[in-house]
C-alpha atoms as a PDB file:
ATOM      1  CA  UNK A   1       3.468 186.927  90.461  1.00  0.00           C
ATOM      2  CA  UNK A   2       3.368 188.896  87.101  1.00  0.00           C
ATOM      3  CA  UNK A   3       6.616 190.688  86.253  1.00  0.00           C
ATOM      4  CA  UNK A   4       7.584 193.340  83.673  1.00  0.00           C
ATOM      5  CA  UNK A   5       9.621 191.856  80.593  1.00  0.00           C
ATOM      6  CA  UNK A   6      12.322 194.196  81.361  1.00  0.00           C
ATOM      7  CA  UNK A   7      14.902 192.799  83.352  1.00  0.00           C
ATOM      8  CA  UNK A   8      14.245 189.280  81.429  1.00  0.00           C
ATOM      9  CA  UNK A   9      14.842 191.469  78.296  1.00  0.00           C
ATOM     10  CA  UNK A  10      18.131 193.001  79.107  1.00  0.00           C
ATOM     11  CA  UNK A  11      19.789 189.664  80.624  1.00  0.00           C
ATOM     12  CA  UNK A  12      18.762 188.454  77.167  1.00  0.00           C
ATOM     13  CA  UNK A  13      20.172 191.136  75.201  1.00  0.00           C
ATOM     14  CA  UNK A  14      23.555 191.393  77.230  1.00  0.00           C
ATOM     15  CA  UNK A  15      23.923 187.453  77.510  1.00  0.00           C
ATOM     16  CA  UNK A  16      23.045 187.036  73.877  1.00  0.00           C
ATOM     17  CA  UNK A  17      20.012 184.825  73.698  1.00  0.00           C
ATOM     18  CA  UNK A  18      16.797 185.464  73.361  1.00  0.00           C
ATOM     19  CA  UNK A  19      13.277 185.459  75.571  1.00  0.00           C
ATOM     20  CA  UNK A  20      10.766 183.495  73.580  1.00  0.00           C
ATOM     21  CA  UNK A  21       6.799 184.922  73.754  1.00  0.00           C
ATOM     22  CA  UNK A  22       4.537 182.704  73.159  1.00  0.00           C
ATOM     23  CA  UNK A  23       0.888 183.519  72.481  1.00  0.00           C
ATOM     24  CA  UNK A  24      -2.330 181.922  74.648  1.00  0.00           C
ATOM     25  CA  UNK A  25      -5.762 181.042  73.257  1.00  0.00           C
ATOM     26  CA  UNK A  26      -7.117 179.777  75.941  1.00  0.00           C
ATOM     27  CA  UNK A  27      -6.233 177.121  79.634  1.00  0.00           C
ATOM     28  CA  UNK A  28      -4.552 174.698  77.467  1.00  0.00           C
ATOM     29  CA  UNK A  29      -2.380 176.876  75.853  1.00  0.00           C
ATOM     30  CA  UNK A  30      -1.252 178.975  78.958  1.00  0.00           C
ATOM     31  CA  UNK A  31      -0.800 175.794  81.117  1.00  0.00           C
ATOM     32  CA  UNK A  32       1.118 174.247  78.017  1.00  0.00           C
ATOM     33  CA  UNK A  33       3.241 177.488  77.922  1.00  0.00           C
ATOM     34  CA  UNK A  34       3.765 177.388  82.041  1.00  0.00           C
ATOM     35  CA  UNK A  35       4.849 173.846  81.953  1.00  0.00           C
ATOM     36  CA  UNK A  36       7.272 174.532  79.509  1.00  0.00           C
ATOM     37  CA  UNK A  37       8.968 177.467  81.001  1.00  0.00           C
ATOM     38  CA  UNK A  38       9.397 175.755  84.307  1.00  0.00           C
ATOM     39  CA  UNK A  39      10.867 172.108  83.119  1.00  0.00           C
ATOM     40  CA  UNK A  40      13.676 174.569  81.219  1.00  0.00           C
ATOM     41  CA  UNK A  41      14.066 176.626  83.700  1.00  0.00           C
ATOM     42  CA  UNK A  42      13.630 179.286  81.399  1.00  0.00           C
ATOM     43  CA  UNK A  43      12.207 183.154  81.336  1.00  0.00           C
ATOM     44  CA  UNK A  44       8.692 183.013  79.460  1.00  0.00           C
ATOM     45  CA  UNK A  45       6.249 185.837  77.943  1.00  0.00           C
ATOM     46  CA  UNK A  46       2.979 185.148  77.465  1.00  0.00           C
ATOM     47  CA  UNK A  47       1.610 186.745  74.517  1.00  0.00           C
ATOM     48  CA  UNK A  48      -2.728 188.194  74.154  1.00  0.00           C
ATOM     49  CA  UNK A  49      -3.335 189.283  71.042  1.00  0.00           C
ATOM     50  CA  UNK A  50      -6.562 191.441  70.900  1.00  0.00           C
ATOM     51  CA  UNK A  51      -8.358 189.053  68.992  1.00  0.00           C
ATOM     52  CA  UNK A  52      -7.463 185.914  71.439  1.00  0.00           C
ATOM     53  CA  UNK A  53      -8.282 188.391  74.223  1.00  0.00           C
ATOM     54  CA  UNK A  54     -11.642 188.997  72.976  1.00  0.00           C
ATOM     55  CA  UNK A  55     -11.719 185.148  72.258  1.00  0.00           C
ATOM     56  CA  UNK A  56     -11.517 184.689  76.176  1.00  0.00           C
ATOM     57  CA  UNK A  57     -14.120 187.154  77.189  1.00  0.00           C
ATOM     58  CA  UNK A  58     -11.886 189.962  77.963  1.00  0.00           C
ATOM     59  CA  UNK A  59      -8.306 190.937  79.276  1.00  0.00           C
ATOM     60  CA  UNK A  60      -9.613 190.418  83.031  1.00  0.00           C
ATOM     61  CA  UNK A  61     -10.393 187.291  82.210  1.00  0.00           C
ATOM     62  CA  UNK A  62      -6.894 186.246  80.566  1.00  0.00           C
ATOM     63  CA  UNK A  63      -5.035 188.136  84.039  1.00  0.00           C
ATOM     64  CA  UNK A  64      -7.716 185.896  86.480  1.00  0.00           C
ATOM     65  CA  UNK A  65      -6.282 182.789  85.097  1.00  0.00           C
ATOM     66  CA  UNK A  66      -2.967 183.713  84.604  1.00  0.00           C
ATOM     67  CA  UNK A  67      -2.642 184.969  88.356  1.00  0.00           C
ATOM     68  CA  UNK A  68      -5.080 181.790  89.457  1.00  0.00           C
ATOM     69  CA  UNK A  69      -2.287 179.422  87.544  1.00  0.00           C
ATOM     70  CA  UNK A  70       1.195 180.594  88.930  1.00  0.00           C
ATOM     71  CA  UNK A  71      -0.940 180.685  92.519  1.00  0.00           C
ATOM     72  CA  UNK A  72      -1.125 177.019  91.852  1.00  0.00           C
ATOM     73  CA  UNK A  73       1.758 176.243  89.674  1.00  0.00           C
ATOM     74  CA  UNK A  74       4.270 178.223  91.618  1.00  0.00           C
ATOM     75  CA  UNK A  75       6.709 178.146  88.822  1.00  0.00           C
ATOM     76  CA  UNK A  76       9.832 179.629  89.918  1.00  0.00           C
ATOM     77  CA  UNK A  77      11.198 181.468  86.458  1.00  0.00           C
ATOM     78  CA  UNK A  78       9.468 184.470  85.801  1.00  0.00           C
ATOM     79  CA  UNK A  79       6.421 185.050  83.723  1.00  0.00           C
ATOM     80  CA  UNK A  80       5.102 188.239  82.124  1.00  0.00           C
ATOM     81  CA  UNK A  81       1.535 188.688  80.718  1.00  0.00           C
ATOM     82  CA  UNK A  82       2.055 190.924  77.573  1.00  0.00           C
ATOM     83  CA  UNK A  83      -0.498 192.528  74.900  1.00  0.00           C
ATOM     84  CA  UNK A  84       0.889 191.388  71.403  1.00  0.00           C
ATOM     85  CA  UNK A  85       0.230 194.350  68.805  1.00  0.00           C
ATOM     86  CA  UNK A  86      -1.974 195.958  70.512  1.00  0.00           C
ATOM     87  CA  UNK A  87      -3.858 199.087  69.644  1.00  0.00           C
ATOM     88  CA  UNK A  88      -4.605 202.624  71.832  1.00  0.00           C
ATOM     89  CA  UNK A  89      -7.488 201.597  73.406  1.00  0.00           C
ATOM     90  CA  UNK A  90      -5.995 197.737  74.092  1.00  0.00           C
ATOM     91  CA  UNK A  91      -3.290 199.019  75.648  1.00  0.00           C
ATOM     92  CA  UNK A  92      -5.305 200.820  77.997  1.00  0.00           C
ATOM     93  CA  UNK A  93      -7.589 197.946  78.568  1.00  0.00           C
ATOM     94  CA  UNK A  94      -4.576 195.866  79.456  1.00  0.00           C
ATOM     95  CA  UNK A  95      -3.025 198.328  81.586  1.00  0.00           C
ATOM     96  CA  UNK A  96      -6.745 198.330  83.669  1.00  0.00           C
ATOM     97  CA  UNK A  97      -6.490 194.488  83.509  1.00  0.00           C
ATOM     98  CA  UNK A  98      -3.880 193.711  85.408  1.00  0.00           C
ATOM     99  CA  UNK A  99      -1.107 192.534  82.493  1.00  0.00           C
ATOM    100  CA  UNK A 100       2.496 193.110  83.443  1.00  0.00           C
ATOM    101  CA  UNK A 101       3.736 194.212  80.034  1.00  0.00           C
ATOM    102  CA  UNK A 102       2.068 195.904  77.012  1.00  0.00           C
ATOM    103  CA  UNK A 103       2.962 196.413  73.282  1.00  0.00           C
ATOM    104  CA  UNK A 104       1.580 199.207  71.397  1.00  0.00           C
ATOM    105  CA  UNK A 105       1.327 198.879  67.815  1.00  0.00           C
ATOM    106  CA  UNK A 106       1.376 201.987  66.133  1.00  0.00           C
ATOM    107  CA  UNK A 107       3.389 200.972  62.849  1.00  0.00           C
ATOM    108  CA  UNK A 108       0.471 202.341  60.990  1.00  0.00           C
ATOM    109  CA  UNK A 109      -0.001 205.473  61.551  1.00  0.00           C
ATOM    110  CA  UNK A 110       1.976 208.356  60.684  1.00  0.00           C
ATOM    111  CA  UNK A 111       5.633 208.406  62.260  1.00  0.00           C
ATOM    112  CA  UNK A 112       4.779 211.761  64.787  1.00  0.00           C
ATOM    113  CA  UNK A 113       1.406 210.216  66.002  1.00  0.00           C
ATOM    114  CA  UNK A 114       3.085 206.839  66.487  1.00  0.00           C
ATOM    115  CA  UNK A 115       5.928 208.771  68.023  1.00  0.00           C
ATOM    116  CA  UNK A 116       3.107 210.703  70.577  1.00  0.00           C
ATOM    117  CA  UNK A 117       0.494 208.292  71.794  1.00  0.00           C
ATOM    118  CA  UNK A 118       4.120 205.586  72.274  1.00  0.00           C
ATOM    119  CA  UNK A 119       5.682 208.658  74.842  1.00  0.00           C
ATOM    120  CA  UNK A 120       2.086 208.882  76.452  1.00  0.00           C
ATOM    121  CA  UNK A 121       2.203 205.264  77.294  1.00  0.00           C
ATOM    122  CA  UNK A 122       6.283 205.183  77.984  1.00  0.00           C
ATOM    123  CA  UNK A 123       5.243 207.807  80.810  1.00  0.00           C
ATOM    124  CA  UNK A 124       1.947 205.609  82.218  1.00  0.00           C
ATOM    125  CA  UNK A 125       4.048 201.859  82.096  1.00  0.00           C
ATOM    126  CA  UNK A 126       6.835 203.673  84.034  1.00  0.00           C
ATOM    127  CA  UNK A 127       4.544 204.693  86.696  1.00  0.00           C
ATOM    128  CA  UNK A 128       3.071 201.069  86.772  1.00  0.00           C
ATOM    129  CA  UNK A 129       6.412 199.138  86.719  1.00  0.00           C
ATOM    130  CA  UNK A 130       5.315 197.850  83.318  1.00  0.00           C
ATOM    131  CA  UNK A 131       7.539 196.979  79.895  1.00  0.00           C
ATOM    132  CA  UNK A 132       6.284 198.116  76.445  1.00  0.00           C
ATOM    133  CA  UNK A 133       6.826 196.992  73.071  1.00  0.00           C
ATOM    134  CA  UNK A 134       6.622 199.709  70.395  1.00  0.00           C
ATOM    135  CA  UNK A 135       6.685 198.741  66.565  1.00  0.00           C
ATOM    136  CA  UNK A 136       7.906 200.591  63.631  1.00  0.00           C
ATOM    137  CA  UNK A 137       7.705 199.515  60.372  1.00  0.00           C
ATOM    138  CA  UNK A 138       4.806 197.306  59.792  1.00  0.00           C
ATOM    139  CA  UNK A 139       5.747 193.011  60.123  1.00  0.00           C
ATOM    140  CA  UNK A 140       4.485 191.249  57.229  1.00  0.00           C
ATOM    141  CA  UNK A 141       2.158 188.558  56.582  1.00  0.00           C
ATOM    142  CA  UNK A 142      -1.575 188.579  58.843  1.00  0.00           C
ATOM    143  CA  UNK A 143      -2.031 189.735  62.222  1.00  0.00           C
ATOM    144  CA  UNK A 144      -5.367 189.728  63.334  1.00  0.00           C
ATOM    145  CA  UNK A 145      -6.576 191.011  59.993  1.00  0.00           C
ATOM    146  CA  UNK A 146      -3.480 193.705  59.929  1.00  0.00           C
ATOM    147  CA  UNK A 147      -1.866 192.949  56.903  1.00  0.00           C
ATOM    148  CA  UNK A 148       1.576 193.586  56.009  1.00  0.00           C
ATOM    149  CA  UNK A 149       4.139 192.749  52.955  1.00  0.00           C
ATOM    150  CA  UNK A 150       7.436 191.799  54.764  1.00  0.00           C
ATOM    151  CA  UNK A 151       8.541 195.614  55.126  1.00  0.00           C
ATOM    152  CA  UNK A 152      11.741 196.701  56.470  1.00  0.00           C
ATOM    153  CA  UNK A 153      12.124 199.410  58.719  1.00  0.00           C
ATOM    154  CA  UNK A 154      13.815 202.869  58.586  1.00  0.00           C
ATOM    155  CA  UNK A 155      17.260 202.799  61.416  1.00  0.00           C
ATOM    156  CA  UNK A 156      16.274 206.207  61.984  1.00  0.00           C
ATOM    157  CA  UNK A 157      12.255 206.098  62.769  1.00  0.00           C
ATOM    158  CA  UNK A 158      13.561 202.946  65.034  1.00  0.00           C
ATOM    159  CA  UNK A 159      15.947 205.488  66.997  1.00  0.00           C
ATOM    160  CA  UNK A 160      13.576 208.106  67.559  1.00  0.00           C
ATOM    161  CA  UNK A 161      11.037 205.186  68.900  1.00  0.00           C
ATOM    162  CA  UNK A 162      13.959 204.086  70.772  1.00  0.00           C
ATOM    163  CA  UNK A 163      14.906 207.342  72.523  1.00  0.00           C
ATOM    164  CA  UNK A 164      11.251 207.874  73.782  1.00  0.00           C
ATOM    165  CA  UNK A 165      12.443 205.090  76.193  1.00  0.00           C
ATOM    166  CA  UNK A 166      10.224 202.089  75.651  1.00  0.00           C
ATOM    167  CA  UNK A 167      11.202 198.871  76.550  1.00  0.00           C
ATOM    168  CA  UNK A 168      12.092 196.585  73.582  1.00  0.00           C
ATOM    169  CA  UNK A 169      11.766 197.783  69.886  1.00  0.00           C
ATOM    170  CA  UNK A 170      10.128 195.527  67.119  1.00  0.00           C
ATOM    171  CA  UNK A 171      11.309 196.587  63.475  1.00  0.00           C
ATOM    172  CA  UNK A 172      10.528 194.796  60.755  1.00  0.00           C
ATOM    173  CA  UNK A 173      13.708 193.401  58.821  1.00  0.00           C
ATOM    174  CA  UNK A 174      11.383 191.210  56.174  1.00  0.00           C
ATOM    175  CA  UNK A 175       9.579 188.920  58.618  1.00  0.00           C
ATOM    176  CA  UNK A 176       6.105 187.749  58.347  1.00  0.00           C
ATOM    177  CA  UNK A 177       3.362 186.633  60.440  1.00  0.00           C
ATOM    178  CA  UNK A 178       1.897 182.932  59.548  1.00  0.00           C
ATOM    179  CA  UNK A 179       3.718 179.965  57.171  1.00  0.00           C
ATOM    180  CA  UNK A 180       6.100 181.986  54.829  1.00  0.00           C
ATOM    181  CA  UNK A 181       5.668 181.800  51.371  1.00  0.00           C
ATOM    182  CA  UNK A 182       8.027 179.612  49.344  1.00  0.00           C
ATOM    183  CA  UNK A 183       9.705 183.607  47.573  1.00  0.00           C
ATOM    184  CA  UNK A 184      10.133 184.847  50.958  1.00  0.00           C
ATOM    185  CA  UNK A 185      13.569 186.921  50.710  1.00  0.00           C
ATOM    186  CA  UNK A 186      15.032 186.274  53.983  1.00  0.00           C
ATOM    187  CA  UNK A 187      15.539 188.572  56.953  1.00  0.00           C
ATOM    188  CA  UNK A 188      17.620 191.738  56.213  1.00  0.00           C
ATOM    189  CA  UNK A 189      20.552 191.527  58.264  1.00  0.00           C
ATOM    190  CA  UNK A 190      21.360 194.738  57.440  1.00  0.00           C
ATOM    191  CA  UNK A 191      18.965 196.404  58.315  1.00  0.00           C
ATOM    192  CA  UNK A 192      18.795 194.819  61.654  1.00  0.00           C
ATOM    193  CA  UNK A 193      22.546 195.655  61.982  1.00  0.00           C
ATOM    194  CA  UNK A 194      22.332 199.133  61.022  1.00  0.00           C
ATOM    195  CA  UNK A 195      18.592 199.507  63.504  1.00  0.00           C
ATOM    196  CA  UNK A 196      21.039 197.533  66.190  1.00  0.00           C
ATOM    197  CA  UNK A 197      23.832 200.545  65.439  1.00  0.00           C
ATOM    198  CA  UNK A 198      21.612 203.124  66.299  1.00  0.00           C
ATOM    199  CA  UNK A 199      19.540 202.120  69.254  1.00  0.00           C
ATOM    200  CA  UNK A 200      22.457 200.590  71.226  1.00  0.00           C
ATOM    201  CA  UNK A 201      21.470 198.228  74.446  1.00  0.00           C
ATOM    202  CA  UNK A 202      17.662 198.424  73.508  1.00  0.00           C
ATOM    203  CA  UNK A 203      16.300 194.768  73.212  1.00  0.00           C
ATOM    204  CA  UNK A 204      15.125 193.963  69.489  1.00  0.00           C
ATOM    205  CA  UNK A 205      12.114 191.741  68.840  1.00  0.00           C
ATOM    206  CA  UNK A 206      11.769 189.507  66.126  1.00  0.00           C
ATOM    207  CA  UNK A 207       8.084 189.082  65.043  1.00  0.00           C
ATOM    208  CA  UNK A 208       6.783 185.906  62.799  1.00  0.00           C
ATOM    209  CA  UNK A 209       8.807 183.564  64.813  1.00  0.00           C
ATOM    210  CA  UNK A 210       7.501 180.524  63.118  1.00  0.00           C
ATOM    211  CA  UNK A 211       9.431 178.524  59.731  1.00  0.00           C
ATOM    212  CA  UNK A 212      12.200 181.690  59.958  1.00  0.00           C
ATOM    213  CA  UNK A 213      15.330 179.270  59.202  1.00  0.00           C
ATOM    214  CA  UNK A 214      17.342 178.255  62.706  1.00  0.00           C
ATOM    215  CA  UNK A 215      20.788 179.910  61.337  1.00  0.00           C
ATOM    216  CA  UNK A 216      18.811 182.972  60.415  1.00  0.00           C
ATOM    217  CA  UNK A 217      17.360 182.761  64.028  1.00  0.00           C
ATOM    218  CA  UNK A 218      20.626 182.366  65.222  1.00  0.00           C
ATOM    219  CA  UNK A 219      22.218 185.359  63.559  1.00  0.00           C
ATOM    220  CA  UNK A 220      19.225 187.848  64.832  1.00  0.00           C
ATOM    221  CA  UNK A 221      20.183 187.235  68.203  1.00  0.00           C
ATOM    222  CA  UNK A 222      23.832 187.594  67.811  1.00  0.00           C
ATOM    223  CA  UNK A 223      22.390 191.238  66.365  1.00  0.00           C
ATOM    224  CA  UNK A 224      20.234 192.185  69.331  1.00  0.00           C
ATOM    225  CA  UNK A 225      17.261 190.343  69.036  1.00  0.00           C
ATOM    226  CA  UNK A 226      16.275 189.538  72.798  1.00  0.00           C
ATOM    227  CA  UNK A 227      12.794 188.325  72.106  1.00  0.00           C
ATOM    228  CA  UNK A 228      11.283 186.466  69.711  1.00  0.00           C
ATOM    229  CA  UNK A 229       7.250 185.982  69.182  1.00  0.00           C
ATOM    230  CA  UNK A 230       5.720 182.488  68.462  1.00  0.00           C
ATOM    231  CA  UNK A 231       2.385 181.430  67.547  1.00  0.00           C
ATOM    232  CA  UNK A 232       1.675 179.973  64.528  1.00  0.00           C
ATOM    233  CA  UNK A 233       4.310 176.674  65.586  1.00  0.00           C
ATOM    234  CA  UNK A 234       1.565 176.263  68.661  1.00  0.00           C
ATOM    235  CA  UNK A 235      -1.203 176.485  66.947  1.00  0.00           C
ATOM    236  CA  UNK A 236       0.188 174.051  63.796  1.00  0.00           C
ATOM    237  CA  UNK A 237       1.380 171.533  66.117  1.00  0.00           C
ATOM    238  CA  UNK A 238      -1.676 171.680  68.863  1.00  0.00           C
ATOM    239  CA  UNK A 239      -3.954 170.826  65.394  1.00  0.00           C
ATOM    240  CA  UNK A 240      -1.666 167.920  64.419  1.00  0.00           C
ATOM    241  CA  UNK A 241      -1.662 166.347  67.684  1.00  0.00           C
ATOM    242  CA  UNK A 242      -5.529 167.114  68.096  1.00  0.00           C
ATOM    243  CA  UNK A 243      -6.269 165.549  64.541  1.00  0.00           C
ATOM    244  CA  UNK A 244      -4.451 162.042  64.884  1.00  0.00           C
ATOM    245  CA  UNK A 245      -6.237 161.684  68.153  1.00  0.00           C
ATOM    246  CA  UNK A 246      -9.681 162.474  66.404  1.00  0.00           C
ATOM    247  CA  UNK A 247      -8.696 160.094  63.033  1.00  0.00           C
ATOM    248  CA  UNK A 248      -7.314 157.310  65.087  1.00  0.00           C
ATOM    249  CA  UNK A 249     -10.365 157.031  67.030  1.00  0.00           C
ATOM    250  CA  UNK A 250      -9.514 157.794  70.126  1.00  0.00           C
ATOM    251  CA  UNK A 251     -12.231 159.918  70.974  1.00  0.00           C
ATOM    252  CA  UNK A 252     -14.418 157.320  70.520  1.00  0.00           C
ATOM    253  CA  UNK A 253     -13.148 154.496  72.449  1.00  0.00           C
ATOM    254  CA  UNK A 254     -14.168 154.549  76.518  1.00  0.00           C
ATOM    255  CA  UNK A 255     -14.185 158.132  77.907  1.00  0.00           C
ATOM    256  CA  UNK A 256     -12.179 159.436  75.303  1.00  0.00           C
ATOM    257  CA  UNK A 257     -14.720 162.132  74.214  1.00  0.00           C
ATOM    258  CA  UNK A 258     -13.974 163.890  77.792  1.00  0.00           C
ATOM    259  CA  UNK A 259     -12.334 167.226  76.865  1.00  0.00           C
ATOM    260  CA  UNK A 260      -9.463 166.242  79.134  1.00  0.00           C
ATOM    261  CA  UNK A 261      -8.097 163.117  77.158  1.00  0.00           C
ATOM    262  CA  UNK A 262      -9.212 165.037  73.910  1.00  0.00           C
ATOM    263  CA  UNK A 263      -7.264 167.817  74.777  1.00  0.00           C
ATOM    264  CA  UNK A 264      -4.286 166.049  75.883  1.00  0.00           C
ATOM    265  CA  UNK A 265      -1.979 164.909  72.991  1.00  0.00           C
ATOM    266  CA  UNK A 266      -2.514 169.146  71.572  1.00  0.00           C
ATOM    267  CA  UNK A 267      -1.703 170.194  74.835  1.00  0.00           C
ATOM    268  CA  UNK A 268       1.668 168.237  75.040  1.00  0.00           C
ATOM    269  CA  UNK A 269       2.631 168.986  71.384  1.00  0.00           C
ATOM    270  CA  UNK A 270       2.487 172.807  72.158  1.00  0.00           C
ATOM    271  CA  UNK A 271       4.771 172.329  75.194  1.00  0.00           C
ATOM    272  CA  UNK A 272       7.227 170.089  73.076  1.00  0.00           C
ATOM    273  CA  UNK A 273       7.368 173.019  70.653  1.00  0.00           C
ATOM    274  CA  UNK A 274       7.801 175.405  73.437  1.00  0.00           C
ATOM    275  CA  UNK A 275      10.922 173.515  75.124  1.00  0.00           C
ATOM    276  CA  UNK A 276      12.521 173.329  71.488  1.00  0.00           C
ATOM    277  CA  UNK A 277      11.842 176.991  70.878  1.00  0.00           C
ATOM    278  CA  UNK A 278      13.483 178.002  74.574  1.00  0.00           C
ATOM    279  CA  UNK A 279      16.524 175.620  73.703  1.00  0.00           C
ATOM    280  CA  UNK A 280      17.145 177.068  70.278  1.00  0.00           C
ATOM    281  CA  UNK A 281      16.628 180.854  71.420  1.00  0.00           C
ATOM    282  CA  UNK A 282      18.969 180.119  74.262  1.00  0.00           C
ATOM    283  CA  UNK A 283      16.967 180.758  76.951  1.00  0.00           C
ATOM    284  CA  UNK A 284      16.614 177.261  78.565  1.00  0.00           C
ATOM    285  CA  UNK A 285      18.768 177.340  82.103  1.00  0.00           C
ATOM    286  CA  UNK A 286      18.585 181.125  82.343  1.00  0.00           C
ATOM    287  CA  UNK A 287      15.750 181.899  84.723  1.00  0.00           C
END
């Protein structure tokens, strides 16, 4: 069964590792992600962005198979279903769907209206036993076309964001979405000290998960960050695997044009990245 990322979130936070979320594209991906979580005994999000939801026909579709999987799987460490920046009307959708956990993305608009439609959800998630991500300050890089430039975040902004009572709090401290450029600056510890100052117990998330340095990693949680996003890794690693198979061959020897075997080697090189990512955030063993 689905839960909320809540109680995952704060264990994190107070135990000082962090709950990884990794994003789906499709059966592969999700039974990749599932297969992971459960041979590391480890807490797992799975992560929809809007376009990968639309990519799959629709949220219902994503919550069928998700449901239809841990009815089959039974994993025993808890899973939650979340919307990864999502907008208004996505959040709604989602909510309708059936996910267990939402984030609402409303870094772009002016501080007040991000501030009112993030209490009009805080109030609807509590009522449905849901978690919800809110974001201020926009994370660099591409996100489904939403581009940003590594920004960092205001302390303040994040505390008023904070204090509407969401669940976990993404600010951007200089992280990007995607490979990072070879003049990336870093991650501003300070300002993910001084956000971390402010908003107290309130789990941080750490956006653009992927080539961010493992010390630097490292630090962020020590500062709060309970939960950290992953895509791009998956997706790099599930092409690798997918290519050699293609170059050497393979798919043309015997059956090895069935989607199953072709499949295979990308599906098992985005659960080896998965069980790496769980042991390096620390959340392997806690589930």
């Amino acid at each position: 069964m689905l839960v909320s990322a809540k109680e995952m979130l704060q264990k994190a936070k107070a135990g000082h590792y962090a709950v990884g979320q990794f994003n789906i594209n499709n059966l592969e991906w999700t039974k990749a992600a599932l297969l992971a979580a459960e041979e590391c005994k480890s807490p797992i999000i799975l992560g929809v962005s809007e376009g990968a939801g639309k990519y799959m026909t629709g949220y219902k579709t994503v919550v069928g198979m998700v449901n239809g999987m841990l009815e089959e799987m039974k994993p025993t460490v808890p899973v939650a279903l979340h919307l990864d920046h999502g907008s208004y009307e996505g959040c709604m959708k989602c909510i309708e769907a059936g996910f267990s956990s939402i984030m609402f993305d409303g870094s772009h608009y002016p501080i007040e209206e991000n501030i009112a439609k993030t209490k009009e959800l805080v109030s609807i998630c509590a009522e449905k036993g849901m978690s919800l991500e809110a974001e201020v300050g926009s994370i660099g890089g591409e996100e489904d076309g939403v581009i940003g430039a590594g920004e960092v975040a205001d302390p303040k902004e994040c505390k008023a964001i904070a204090d509407l009572g969401v669940t976990m709090l993404a600010a951007g401290i200089g992280n990007i979405h995607g490979k990072y450029p070879e003049n990336w600056a870093g991650l501003s510890f300070e300002t993910l000290d001084a956000i971390q100052a402010l908003t107290g117990d309130m789990p941080l998330v750490l956006h653009g998960g992927t080539g961010i340095p493992e010390d630097m990693i490292k630090k962020a949680i020590n500062l709060g960050v309970a939960k950290i996003n992953v895509n791009t890794e998956c997706q790099l690693s599930f092409a690798a695997a997918t290519r050699e198979y293609v170059e050497a061959g393979k798919d043309l020897q015997g059956k090895g044009f069935d989607p199953r075997k072709l499949l295979m080697p990308g599906q098992e090189a985005i659960k080896a990245t998965v069980i790496e990512k769980m042991k390096l955030f620390g959340s392997a063993g806690k589930a």
